[in-house]
N, C-alpha and C. Protein backbone atom coordinates (compact mmCIF):
# COMPACT_ATOMS: atom_id res chain seq x y z
N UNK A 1 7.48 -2.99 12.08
CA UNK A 1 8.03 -3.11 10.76
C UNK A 1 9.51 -2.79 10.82
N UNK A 2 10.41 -3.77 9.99
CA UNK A 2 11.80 -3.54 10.01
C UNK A 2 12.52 -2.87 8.60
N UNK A 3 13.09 -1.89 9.38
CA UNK A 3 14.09 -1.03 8.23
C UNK A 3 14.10 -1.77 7.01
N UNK A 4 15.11 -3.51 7.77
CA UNK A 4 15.20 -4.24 6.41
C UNK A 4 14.64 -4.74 5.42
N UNK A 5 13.20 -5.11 6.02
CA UNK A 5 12.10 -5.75 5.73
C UNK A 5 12.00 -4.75 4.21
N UNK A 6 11.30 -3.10 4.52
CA UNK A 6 11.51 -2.43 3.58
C UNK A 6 12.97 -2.16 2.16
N UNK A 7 14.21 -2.27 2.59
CA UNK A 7 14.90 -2.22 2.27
C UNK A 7 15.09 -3.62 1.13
N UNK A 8 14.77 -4.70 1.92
CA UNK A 8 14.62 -5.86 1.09
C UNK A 8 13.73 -6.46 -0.24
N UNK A 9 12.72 -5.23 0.51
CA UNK A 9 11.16 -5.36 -1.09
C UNK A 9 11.80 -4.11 -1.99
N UNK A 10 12.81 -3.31 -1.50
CA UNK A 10 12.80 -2.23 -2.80
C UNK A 10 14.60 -2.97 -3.67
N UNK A 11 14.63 -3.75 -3.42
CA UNK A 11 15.42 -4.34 -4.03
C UNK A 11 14.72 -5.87 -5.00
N UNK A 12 13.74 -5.55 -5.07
CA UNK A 12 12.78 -6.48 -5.84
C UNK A 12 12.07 -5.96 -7.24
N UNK A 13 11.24 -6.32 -7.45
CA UNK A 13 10.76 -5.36 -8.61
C UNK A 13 9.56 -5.46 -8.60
N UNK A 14 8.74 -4.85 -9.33
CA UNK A 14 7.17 -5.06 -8.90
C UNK A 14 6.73 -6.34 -9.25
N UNK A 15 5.99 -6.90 -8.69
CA UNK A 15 5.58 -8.88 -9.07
C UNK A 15 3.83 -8.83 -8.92
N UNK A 16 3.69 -9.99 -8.28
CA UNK A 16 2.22 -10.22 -7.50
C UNK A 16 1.86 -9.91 -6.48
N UNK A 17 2.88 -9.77 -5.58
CA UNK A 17 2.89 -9.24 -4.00
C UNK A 17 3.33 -8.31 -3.56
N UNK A 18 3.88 -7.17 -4.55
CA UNK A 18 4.80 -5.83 -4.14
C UNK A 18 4.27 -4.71 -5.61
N UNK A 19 3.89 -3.80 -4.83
CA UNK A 19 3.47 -2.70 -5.65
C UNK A 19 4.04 -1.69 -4.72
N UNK A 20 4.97 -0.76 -6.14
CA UNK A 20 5.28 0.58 -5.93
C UNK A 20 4.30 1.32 -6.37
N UNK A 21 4.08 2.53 -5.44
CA UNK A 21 3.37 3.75 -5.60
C UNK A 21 4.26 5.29 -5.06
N UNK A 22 3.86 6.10 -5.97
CA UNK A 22 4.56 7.24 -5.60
C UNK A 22 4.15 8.31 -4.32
N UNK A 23 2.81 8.66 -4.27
CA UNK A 23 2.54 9.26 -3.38
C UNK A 23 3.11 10.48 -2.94
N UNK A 24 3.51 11.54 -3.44
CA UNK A 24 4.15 12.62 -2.82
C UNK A 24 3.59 13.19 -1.90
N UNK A 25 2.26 13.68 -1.88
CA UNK A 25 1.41 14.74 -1.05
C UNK A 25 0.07 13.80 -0.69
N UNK A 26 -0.19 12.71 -0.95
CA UNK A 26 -1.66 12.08 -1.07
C UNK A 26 -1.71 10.72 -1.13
N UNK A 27 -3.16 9.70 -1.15
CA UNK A 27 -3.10 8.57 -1.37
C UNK A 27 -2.95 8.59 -2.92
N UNK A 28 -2.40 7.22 -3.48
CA UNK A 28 -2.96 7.13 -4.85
C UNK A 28 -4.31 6.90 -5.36
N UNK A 29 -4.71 7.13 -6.63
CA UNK A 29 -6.24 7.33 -6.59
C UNK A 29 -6.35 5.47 -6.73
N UNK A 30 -5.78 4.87 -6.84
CA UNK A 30 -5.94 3.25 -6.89
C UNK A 30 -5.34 2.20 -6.07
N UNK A 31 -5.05 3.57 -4.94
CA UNK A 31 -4.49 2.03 -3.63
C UNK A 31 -5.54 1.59 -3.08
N UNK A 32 -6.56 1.73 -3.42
CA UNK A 32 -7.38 0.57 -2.76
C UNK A 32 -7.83 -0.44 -3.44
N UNK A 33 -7.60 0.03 -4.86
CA UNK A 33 -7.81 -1.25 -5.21
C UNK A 33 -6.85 -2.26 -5.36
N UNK A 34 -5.61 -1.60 -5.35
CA UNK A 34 -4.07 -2.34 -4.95
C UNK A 34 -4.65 -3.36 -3.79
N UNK A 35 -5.22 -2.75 -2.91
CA UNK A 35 -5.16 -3.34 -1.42
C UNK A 35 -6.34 -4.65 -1.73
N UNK A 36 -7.34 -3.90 -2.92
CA UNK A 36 -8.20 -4.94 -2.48
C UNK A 36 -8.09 -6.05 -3.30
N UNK A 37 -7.51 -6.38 -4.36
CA UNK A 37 -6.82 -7.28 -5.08
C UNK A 37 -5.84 -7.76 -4.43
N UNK A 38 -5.01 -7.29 -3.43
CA UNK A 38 -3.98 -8.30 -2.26
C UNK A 38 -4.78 -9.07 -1.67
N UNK A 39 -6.10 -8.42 -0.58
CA UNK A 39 -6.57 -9.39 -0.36
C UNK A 39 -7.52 -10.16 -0.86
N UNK A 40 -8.14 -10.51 -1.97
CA UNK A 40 -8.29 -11.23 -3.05
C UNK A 40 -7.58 -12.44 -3.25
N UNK A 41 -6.06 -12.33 -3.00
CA UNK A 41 -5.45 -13.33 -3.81
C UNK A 41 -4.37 -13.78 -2.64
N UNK A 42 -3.21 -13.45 -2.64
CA UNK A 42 -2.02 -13.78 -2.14
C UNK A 42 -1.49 -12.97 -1.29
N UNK A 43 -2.07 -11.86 -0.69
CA UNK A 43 -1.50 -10.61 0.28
C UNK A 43 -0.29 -10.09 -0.59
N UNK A 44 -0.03 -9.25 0.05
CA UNK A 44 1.29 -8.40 -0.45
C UNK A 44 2.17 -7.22 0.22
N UNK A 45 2.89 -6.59 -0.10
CA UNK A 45 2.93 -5.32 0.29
C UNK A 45 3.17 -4.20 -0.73
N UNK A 46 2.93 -3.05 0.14
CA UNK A 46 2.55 -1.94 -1.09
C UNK A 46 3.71 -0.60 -0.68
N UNK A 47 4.08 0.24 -1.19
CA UNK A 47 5.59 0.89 -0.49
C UNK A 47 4.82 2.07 -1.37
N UNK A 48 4.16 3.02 -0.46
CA UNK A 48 4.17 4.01 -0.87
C UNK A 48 5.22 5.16 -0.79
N UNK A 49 6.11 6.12 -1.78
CA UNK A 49 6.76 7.13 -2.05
C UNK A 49 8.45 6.06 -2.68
N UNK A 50 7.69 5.36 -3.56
CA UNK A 50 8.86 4.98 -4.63
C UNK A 50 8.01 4.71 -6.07
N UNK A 51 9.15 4.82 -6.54
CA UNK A 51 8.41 4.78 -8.40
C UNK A 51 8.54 3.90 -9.27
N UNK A 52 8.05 3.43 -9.58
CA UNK A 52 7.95 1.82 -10.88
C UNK A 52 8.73 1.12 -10.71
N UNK A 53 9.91 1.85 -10.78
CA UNK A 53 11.20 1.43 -11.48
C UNK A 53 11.68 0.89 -9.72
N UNK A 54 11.28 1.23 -8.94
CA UNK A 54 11.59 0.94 -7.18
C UNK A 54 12.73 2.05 -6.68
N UNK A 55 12.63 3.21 -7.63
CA UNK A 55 13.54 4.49 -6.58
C UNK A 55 12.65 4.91 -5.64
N UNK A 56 13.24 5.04 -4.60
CA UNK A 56 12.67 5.86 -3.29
C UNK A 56 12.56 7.39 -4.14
N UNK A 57 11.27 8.12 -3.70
CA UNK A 57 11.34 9.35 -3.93
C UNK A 57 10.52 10.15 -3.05
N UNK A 58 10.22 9.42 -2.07
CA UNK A 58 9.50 9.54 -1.16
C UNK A 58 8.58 9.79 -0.54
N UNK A 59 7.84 10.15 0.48
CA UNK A 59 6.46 10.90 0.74
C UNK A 59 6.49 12.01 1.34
N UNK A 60 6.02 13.02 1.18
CA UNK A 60 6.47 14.58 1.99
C UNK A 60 6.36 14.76 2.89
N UNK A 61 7.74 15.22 3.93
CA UNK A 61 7.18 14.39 5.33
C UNK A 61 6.14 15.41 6.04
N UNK A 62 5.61 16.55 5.57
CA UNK A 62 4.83 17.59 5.69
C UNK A 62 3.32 16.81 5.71
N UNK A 63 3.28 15.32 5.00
CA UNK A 63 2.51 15.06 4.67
C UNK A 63 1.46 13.66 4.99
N UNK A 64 3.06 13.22 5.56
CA UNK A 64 2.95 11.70 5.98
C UNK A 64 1.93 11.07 6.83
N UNK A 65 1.95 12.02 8.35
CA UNK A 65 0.86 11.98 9.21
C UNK A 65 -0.31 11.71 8.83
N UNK A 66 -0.77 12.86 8.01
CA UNK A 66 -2.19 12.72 7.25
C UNK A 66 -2.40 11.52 6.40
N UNK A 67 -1.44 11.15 5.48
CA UNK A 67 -1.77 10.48 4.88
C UNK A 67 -1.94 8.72 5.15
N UNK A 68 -1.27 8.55 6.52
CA UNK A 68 -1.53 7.17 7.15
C UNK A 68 -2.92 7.42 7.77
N UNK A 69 -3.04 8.44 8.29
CA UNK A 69 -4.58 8.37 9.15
C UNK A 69 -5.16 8.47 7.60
N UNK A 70 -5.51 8.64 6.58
CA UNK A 70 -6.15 8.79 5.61
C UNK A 70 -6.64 7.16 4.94
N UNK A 71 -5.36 6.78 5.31
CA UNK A 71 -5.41 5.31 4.80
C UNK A 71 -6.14 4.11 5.43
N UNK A 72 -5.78 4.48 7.03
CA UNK A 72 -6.60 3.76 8.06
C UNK A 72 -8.08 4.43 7.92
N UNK A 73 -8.46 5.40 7.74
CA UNK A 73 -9.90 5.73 7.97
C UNK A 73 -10.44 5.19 6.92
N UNK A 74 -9.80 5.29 5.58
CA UNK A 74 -10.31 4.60 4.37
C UNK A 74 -10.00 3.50 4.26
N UNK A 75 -9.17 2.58 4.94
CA UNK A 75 -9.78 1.18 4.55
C UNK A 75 -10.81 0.16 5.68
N UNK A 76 -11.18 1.50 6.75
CA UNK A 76 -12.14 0.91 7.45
C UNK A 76 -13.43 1.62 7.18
N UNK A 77 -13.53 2.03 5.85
CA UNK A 77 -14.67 2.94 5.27
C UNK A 77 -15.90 1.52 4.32
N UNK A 78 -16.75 0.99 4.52
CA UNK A 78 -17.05 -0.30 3.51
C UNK A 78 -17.76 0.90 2.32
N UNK A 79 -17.68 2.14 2.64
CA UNK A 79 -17.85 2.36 1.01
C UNK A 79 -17.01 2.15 0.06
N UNK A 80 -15.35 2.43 0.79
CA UNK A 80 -14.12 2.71 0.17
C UNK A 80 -13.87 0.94 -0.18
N UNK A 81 -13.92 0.04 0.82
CA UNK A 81 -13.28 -1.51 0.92
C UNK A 81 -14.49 -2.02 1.62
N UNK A 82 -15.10 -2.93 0.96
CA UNK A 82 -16.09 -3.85 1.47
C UNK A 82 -15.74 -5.58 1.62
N UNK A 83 -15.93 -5.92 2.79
CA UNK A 83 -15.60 -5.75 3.79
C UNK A 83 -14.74 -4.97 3.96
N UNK A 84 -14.39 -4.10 5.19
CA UNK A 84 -13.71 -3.24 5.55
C UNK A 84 -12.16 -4.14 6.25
N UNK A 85 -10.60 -3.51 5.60
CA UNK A 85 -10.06 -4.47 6.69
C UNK A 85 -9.00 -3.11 7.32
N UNK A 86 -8.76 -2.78 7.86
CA UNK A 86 -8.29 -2.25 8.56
C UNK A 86 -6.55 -1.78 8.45
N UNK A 87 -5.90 -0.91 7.61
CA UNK A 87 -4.57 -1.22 7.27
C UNK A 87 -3.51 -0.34 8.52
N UNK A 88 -2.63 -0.94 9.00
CA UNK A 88 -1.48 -0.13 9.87
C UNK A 88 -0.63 0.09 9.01
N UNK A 89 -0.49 1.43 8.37
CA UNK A 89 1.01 1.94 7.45
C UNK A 89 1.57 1.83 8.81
N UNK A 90 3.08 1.80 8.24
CA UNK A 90 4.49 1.74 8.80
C UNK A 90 5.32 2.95 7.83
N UNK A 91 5.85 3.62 8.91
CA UNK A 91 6.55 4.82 8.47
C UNK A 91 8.18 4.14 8.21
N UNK A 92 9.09 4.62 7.34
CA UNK A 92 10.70 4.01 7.22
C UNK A 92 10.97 4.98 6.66
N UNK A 93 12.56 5.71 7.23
CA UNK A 93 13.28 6.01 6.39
C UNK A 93 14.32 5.79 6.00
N UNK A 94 14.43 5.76 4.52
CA UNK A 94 15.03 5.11 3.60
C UNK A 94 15.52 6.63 2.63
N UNK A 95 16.99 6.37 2.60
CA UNK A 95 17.80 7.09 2.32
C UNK A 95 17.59 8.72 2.86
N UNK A 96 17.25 9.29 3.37
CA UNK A 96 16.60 10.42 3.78
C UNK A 96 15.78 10.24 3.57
N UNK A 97 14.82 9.75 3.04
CA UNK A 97 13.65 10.06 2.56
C UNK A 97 12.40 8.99 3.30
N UNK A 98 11.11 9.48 3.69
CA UNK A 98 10.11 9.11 4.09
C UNK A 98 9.40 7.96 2.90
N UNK A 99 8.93 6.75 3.34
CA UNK A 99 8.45 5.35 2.54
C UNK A 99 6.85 5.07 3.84
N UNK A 100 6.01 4.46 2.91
CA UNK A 100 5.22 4.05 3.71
C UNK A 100 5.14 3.01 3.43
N UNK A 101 5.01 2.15 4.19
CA UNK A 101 4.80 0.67 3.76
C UNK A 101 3.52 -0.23 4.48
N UNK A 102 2.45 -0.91 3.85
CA UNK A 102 1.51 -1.41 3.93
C UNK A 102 1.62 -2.94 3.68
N UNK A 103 1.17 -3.94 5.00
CA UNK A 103 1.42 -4.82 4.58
C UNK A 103 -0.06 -5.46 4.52
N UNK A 104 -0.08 -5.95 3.38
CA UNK A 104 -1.63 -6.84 3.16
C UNK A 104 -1.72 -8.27 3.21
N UNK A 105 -2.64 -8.93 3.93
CA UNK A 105 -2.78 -10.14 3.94
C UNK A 105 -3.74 -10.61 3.20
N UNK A 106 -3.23 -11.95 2.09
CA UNK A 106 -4.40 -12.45 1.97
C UNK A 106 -6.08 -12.85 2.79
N UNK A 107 -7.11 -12.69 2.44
CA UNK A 107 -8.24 -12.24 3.63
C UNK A 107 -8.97 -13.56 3.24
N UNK A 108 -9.92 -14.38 3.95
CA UNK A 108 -10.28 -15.54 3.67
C UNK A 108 -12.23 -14.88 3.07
N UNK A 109 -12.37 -13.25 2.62
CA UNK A 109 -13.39 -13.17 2.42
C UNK A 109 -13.24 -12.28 0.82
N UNK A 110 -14.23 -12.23 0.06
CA UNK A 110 -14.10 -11.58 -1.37
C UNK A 110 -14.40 -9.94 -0.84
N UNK A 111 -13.49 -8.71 -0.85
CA UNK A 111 -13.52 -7.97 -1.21
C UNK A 111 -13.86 -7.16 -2.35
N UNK A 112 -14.14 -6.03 -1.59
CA UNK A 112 -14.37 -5.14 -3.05
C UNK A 112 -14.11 -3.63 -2.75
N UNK A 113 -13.74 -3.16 -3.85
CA UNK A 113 -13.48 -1.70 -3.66
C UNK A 113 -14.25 -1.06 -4.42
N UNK A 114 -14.94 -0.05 -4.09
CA UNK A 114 -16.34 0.93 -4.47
C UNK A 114 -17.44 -0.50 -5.29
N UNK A 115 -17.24 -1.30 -4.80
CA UNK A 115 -18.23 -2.38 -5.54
C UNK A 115 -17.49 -3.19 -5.98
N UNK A 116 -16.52 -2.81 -7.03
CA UNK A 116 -15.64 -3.98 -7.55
C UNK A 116 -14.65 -4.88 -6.91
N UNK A 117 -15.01 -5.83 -7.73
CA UNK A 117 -14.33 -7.06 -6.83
C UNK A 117 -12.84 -7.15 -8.14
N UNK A 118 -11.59 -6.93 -7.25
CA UNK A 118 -10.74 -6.84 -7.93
C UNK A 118 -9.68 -8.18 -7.48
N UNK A 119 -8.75 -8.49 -8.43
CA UNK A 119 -8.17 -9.62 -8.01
C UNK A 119 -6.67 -9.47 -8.63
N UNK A 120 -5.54 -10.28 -7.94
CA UNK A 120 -4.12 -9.48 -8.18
C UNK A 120 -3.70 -10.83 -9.40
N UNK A 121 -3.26 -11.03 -10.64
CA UNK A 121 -2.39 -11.80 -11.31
C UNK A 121 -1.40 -11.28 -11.53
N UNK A 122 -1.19 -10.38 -11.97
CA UNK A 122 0.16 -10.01 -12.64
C UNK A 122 0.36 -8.69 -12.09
N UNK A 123 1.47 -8.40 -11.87
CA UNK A 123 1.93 -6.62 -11.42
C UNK A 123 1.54 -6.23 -12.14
């Protein structure tokens, strides 16, 4: 994953394919279904430790470690994501501050998260 790559989606705003999440200490309680509505529809990416509005505010870097292995164990959990797909966060830092970034591909199978089948239209 490239610096710019990140640098380039936080100069965007939230759409169909880019969701900000804040994340200070933890996952959000609804990135999976972020994830599972990406792959649903059109893939995307997801930038955890920035806020709505797309300020970096980052992820604690006390915290970061855990919270990528948290992410990989849970989206290869089919209780958490059924089918299970497997996510590689990418660590960046961006302005001092720690960003995680998740990139999702559209998946050629219907997902679901805790059962629900979720799907992305509108940010």
């Amino acid at each position: 994953m490239s610096i710019e790559l990140v640098k380039n989606l936080l100069k965007q705003r939230e759409n169909i394919r880019l969701e900000f999440k804040e994340a200070r200490d933890s996952i959000p309680n609804n990135l999976f279904e972020t994830v599972c509505a990406f792959l649903n529809h059109q893939g995307g990416s997801v930038l955890l430790g920035v806020d709505d509005k797309g300020r970096v505010v980052g992820v604690n870097p006390a915290k970061i470690e855990q919270i990528s292995k948290d992410i990989s164990s849970s989206s290869n959990n089919p209780n958490k994501l059924n089918p299970p797909y497997l996510l590689f966060p990418s660590i960046a830092d961006i302005k001092s501050k720690k960003v995680i970034h998740l990139q999702v591909p559209a998946s050629s199978q219907v997902h679901r998260c805790e059962n629900i089948v979720f799907d992305r239209s509108s940010d």
